[in-house]
N, C-alpha and C. Protein backbone atom coordinates (compact mmCIF):
# COMPACT_ATOMS: atom_id res chain seq x y z
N UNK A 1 -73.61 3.20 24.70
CA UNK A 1 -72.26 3.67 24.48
C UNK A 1 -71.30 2.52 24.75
N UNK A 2 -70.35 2.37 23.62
CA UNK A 2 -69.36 1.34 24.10
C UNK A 2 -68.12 1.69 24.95
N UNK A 3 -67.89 0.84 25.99
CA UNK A 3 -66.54 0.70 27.00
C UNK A 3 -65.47 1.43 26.42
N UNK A 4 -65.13 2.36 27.03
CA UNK A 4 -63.63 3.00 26.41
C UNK A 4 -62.56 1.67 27.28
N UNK A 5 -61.88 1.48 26.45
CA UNK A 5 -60.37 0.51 26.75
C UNK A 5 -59.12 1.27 25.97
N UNK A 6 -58.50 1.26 27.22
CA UNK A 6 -57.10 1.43 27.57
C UNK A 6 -56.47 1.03 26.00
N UNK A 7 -55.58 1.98 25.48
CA UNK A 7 -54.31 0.88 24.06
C UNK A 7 -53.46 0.60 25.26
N UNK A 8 -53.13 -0.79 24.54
CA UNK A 8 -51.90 -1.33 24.72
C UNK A 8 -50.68 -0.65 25.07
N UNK A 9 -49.92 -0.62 26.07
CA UNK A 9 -48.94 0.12 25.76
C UNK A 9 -48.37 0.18 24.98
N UNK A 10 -47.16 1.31 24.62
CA UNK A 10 -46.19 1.57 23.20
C UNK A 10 -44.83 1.50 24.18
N UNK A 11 -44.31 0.26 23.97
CA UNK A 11 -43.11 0.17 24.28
C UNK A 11 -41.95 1.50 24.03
N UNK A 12 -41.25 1.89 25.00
CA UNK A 12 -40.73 3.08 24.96
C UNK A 12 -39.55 2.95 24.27
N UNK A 13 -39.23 3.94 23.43
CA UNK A 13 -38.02 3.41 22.36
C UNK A 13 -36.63 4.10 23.14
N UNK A 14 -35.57 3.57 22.80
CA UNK A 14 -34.32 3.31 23.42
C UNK A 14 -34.12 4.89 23.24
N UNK A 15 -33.68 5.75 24.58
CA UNK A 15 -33.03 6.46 24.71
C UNK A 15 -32.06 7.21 23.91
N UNK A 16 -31.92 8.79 23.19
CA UNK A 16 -31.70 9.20 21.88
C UNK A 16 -30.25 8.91 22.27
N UNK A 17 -29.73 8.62 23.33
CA UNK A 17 -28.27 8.52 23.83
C UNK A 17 -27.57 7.48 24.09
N UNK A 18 -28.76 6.80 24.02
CA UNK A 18 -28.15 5.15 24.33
C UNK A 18 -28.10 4.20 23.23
N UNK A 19 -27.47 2.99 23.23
CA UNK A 19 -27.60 2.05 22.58
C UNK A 19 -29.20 1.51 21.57
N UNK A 20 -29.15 1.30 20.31
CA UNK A 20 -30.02 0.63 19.54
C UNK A 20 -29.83 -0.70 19.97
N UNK A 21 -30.96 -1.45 19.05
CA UNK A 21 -31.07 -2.91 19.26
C UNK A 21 -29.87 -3.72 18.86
N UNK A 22 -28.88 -2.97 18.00
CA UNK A 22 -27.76 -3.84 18.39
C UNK A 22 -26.62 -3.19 18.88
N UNK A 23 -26.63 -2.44 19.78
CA UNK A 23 -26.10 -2.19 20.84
C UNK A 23 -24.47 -0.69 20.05
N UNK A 24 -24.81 -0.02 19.10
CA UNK A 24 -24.51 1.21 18.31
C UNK A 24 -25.42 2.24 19.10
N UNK A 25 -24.60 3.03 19.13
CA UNK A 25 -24.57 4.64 19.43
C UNK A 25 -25.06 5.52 18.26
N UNK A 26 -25.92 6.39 17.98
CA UNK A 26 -26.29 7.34 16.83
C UNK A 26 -25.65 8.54 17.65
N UNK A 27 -24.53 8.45 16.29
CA UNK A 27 -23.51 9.74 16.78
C UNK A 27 -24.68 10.75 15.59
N UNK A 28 -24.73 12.66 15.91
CA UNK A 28 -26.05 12.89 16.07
C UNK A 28 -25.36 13.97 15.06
N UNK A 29 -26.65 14.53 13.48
CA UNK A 29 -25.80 15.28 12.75
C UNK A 29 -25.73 16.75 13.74
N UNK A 30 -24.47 17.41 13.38
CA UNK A 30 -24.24 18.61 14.00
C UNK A 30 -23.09 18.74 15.30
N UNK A 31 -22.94 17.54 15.61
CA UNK A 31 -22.32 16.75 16.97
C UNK A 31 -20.70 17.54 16.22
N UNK A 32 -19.95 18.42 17.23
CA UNK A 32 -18.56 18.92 17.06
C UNK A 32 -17.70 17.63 16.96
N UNK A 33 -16.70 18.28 15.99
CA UNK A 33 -15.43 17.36 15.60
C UNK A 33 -14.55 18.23 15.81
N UNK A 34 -13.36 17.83 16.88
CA UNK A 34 -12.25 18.94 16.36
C UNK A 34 -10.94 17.95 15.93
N UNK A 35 -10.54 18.82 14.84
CA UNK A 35 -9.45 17.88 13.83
C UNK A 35 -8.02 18.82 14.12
N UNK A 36 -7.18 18.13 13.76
CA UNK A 36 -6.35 19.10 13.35
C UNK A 36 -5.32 18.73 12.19
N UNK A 37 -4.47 19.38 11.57
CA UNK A 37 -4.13 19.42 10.38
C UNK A 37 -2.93 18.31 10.71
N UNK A 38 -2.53 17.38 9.75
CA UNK A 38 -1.48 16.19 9.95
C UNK A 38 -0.34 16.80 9.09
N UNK A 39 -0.51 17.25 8.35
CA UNK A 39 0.74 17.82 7.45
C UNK A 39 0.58 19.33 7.01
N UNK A 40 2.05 19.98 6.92
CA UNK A 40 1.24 21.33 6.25
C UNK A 40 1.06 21.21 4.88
N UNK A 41 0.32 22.82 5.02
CA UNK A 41 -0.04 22.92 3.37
C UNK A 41 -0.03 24.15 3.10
N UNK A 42 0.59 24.24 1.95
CA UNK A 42 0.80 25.92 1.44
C UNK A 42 -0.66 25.91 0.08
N UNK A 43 -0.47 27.25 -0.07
CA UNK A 43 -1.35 27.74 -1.72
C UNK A 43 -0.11 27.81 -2.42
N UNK A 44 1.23 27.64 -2.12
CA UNK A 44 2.22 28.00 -3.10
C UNK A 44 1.96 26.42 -3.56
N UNK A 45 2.01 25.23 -2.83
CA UNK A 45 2.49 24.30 -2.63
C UNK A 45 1.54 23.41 -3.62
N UNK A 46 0.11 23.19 -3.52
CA UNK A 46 -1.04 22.25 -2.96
C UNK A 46 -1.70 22.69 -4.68
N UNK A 47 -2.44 21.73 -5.27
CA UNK A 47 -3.30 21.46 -6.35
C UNK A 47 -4.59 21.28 -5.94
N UNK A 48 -4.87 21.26 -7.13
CA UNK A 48 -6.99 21.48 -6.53
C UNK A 48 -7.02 19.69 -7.11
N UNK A 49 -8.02 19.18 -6.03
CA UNK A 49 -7.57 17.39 -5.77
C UNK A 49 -6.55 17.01 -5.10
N UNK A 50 -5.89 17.46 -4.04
CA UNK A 50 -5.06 17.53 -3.32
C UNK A 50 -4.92 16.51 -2.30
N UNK A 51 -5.12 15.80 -1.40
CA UNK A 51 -5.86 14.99 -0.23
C UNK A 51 -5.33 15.81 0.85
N UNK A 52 -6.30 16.13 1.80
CA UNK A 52 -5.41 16.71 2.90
C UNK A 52 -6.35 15.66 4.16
N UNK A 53 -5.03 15.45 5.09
CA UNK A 53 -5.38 14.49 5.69
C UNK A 53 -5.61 15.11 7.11
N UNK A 54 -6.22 14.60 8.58
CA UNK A 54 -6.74 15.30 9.32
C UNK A 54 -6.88 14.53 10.75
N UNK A 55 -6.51 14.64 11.54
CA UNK A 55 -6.82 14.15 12.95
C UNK A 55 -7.49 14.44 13.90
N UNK A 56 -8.01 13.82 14.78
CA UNK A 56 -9.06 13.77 15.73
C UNK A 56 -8.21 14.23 16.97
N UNK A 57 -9.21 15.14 17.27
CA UNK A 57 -8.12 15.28 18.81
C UNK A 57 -8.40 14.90 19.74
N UNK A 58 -10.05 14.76 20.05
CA UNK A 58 -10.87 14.63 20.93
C UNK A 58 -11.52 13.45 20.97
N UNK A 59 -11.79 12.06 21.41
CA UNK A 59 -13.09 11.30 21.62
C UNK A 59 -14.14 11.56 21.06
N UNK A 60 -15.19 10.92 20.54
CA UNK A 60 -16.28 11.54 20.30
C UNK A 60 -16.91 10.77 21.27
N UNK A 61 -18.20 10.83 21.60
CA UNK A 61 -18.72 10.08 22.88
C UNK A 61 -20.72 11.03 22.53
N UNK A 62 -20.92 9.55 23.17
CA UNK A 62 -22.41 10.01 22.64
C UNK A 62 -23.20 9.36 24.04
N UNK A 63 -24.11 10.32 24.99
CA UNK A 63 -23.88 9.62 26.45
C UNK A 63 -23.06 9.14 27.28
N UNK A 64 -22.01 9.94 27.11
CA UNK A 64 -20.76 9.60 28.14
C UNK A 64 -20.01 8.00 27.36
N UNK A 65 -20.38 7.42 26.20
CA UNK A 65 -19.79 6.50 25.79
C UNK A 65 -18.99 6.58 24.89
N UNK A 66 -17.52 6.45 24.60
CA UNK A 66 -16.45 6.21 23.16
C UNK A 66 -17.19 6.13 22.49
N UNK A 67 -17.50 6.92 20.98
CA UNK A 67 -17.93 6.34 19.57
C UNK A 67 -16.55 6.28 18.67
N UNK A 68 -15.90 6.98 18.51
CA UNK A 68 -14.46 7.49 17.96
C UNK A 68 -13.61 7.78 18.95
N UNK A 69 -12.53 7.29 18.88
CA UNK A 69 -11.10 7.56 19.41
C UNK A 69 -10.35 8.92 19.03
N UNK A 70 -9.94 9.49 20.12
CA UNK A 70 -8.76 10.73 19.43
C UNK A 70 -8.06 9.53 18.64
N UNK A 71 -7.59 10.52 17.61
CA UNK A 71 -6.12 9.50 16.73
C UNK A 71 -6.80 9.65 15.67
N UNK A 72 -8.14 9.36 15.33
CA UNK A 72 -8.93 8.88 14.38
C UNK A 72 -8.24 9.76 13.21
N UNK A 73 -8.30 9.11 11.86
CA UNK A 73 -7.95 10.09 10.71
C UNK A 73 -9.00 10.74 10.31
N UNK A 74 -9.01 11.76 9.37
CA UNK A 74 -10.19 12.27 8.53
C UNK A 74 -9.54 12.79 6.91
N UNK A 75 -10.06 12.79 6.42
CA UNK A 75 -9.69 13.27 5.12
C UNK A 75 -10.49 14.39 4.58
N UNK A 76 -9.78 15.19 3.88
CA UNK A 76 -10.64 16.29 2.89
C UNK A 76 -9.77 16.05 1.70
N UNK A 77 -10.11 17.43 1.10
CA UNK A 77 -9.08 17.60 -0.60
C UNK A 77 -9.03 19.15 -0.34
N UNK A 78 -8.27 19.63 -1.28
CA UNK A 78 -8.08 20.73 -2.13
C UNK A 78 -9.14 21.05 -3.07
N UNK A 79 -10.23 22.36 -3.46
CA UNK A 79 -10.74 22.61 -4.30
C UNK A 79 -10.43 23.26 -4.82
N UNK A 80 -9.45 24.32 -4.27
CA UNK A 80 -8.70 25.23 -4.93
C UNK A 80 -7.99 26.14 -4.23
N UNK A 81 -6.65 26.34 -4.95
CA UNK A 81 -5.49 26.69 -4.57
C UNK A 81 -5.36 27.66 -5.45
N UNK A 82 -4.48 28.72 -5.08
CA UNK A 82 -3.87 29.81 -5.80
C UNK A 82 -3.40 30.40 -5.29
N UNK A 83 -1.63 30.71 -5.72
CA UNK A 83 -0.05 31.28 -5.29
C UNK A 83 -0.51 32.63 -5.25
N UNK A 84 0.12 33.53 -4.55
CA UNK A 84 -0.19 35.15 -4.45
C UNK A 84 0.57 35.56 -5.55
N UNK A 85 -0.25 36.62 -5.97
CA UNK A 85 0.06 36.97 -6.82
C UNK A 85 0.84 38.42 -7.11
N UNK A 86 0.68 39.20 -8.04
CA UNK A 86 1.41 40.44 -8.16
C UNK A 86 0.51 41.50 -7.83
N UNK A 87 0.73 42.79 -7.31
CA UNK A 87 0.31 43.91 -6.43
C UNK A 87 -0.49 43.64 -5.22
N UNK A 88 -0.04 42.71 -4.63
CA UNK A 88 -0.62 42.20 -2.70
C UNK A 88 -1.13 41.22 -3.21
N UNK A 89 -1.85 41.07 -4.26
CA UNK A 89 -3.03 39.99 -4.43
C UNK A 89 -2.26 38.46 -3.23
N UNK A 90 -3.26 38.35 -2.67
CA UNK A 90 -3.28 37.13 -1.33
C UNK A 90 -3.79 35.87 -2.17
N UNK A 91 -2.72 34.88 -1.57
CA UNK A 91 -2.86 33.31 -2.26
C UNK A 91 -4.70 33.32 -1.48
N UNK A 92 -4.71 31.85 -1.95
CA UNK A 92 -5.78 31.57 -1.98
C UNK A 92 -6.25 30.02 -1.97
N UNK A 93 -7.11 29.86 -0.49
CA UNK A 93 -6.80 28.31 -0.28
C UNK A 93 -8.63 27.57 0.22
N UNK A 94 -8.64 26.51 -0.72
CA UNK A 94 -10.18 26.09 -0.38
C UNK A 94 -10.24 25.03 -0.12
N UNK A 95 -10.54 24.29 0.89
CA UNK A 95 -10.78 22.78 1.25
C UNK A 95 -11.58 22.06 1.76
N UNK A 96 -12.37 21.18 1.06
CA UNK A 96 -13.63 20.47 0.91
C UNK A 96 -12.94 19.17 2.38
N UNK A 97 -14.06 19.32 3.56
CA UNK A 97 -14.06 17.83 4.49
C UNK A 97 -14.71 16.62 3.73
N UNK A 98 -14.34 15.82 3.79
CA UNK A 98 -14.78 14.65 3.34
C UNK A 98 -15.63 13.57 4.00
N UNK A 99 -14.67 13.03 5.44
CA UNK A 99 -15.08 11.80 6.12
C UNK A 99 -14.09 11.61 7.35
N UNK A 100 -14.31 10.94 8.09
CA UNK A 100 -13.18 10.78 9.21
C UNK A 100 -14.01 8.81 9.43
N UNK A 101 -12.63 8.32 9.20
CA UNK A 101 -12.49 6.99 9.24
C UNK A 101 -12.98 6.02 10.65
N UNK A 102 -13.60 5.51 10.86
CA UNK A 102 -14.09 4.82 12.07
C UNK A 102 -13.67 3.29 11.64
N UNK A 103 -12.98 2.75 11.55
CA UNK A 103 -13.00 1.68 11.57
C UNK A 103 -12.96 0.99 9.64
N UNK A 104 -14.22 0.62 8.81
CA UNK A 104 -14.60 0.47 8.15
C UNK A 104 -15.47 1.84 7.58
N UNK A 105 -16.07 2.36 8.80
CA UNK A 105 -17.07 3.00 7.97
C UNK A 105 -16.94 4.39 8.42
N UNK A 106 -17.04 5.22 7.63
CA UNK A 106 -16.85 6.86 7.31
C UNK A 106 -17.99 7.66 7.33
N UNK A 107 -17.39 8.35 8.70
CA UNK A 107 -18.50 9.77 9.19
C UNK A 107 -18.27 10.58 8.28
N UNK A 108 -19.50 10.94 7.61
CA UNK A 108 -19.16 12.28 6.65
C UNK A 108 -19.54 13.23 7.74
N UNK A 109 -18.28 14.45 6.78
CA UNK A 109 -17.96 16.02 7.83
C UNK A 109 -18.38 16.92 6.95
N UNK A 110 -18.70 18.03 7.82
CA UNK A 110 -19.14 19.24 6.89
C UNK A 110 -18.03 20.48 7.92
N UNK A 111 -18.10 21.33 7.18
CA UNK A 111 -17.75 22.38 8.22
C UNK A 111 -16.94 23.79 7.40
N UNK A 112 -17.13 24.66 7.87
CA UNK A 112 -16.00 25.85 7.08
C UNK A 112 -14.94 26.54 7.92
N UNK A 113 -14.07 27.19 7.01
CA UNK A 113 -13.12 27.83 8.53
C UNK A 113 -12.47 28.92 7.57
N UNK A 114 -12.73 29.99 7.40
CA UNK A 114 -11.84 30.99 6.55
C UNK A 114 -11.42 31.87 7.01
N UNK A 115 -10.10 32.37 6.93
CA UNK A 115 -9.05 33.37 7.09
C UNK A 115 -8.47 34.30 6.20
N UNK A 116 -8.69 35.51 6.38
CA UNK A 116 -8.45 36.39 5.06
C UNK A 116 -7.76 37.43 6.05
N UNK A 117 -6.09 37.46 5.00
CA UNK A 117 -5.19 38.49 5.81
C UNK A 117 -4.88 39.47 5.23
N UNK A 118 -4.00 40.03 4.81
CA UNK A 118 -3.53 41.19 4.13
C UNK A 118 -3.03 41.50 2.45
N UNK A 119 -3.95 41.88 1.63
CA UNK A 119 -4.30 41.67 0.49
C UNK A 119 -3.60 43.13 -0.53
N UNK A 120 -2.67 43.46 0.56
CA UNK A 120 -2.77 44.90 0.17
C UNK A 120 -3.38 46.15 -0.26
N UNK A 121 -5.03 45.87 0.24
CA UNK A 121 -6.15 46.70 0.37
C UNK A 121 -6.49 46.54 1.47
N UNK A 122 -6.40 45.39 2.07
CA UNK A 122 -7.34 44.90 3.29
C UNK A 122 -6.23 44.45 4.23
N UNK A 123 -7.29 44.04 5.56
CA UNK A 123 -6.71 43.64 6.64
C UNK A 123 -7.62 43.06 7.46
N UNK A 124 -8.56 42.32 7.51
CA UNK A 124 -9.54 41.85 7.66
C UNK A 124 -9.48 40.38 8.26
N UNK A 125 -9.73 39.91 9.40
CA UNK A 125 -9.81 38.52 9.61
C UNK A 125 -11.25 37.89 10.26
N UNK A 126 -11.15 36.51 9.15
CA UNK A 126 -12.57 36.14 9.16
C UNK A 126 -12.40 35.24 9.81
N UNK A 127 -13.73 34.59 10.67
CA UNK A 127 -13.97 33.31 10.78
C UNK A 127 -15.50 32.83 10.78
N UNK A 128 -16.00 32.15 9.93
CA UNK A 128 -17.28 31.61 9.91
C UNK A 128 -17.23 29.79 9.59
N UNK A 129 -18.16 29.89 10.18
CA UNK A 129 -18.99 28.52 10.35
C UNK A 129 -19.91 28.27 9.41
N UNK A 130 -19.95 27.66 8.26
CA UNK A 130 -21.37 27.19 7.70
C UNK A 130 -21.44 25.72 6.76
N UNK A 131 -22.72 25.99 6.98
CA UNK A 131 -22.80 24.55 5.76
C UNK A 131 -21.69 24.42 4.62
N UNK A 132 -21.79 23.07 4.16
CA UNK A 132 -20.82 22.73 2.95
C UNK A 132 -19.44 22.32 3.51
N UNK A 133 -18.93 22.54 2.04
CA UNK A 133 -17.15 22.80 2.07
C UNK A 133 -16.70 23.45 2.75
N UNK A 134 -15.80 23.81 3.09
CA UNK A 134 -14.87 24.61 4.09
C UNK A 134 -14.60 25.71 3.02
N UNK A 135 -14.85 27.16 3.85
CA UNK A 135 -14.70 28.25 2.81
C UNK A 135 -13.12 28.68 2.50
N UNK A 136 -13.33 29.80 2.06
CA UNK A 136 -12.32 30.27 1.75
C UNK A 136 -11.21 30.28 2.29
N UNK A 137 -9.94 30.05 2.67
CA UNK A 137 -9.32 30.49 3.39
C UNK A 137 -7.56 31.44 2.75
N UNK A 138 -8.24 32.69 3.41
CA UNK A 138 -7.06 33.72 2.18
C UNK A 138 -5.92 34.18 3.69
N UNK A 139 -4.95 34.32 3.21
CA UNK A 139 -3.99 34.44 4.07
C UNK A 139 -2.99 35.87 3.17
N UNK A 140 -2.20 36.61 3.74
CA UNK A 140 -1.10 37.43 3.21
C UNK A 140 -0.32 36.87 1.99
N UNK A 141 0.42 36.69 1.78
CA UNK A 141 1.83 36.45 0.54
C UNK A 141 0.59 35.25 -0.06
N UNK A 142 1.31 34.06 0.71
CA UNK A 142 0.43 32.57 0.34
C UNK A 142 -0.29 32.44 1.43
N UNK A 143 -0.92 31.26 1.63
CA UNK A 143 -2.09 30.51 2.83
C UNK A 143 -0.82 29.68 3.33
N UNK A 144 -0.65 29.74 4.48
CA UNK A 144 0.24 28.63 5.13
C UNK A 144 -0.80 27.96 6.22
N UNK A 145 -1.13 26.56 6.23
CA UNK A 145 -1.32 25.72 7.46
C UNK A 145 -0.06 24.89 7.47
N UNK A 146 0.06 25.34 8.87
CA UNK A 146 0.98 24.61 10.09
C UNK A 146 0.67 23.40 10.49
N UNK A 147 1.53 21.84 10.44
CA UNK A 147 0.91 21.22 10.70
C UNK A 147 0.46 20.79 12.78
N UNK A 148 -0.75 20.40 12.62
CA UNK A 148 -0.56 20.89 14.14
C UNK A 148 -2.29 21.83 14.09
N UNK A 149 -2.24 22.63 13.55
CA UNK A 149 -3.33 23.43 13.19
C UNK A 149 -4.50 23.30 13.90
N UNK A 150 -5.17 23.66 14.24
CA UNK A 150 -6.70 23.09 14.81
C UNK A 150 -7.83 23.25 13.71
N UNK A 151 -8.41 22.55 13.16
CA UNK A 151 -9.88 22.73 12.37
C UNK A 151 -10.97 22.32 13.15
N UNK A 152 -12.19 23.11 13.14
CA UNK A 152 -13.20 22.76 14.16
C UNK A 152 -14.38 22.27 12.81
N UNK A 153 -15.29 20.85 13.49
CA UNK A 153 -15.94 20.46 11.77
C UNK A 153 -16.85 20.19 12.55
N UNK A 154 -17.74 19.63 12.00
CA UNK A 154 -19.22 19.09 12.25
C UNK A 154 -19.10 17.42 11.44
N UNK A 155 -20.24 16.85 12.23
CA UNK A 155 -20.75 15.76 11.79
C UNK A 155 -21.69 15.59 10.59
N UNK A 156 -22.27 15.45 9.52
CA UNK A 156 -22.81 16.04 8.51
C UNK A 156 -23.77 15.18 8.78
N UNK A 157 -23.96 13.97 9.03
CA UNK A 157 -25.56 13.14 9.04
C UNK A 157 -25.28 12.56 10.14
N UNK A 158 -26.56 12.04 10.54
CA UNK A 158 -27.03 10.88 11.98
C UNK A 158 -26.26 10.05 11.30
N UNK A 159 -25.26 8.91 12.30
CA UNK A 159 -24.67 7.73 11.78
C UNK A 159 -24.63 6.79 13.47
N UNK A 160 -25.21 5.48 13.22
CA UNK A 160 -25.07 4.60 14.09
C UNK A 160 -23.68 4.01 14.55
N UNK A 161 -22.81 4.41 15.69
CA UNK A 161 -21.38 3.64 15.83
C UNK A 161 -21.61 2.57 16.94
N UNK A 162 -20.43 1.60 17.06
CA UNK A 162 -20.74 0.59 17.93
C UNK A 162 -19.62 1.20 18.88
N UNK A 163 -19.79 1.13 20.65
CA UNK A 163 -18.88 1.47 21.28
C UNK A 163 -17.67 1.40 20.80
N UNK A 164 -16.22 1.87 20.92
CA UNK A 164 -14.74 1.69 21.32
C UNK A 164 -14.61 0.77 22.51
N UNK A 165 -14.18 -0.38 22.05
CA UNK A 165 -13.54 -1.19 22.93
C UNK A 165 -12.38 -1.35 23.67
């Protein structure tokens, strides 16, 4: 029978929280973003291709370290808009996240947030979370966001950042 021998060790790979080999953070998909709205926006107002622009409120931090700064921008669009209409019919407001700006390079966001108010049948208020675009969001007369607003998003993929200095 031949000698059983030991493998070599397997060098232990860097900590899911810590720094890579060049010294970047993997901010992690699913990791909370909270944004909030920079300008308002009506369904009376807003076109489908719209840009709606978006702020960071919070740090992002991956092991207690800065990856993103509050301040940070983010961007989405308009997919679709529509003014209220005649017998209650409730405007109607849809907006796709895009990315939130780091520097050069752009965290893509996912996230949904819908609000459905008084339709003159209904009275109903939603809020869900899911994959994609940001759902629906139906409001009374028109959709009004306030600017100021809070949107809560997600991180959409693993992305490597280098600390905030």
């Amino acid at each position: 029978m031949a000698p059983v021998t030991a493998a070599a060790p397997v060098p232990a790979a860097a900590p899911s929280n810590g720094p890579d080999a060049s010294g970047r953070y993997m901010l992690r998909e699913g990791e909370d973003v909270n944004l909030q709205f920079a300008d308002d926006l009506s369904s009376k107002t807003a076109s489908e291709g719209d840009p709606v622009a978006l702020i960071l409120t919070d740090d992002l931090k991956v092991g207690g370290v800065v990856v993103v700064k509050a301040g940070a921008h983010a961007f989405g669009e308009v997919t679709k808009a529509e003014k209220s209409g005649m017998m209650g019919k409730a405007g109607e407001l849809n907006l796709r996240l895009n990315y939130l700006k780091v520097g050069e390079t752009k965290v893509q966001l996912r996230g949904t947030k819908g609000k459905e108010g008084e339709s003159g049948t209904t009275g109903a208020v939603v809020l869900t979370v899911l994959f994609g675009p940001i759902g629906l969001i139906k409001h009374g007369k028109n959709v009004e966001i306030k600017k100021g607003q809070l949107l809560h998003a997600y991180v959409a993929d693993d992305i490597a950042l280098p600390p905030v200095g």
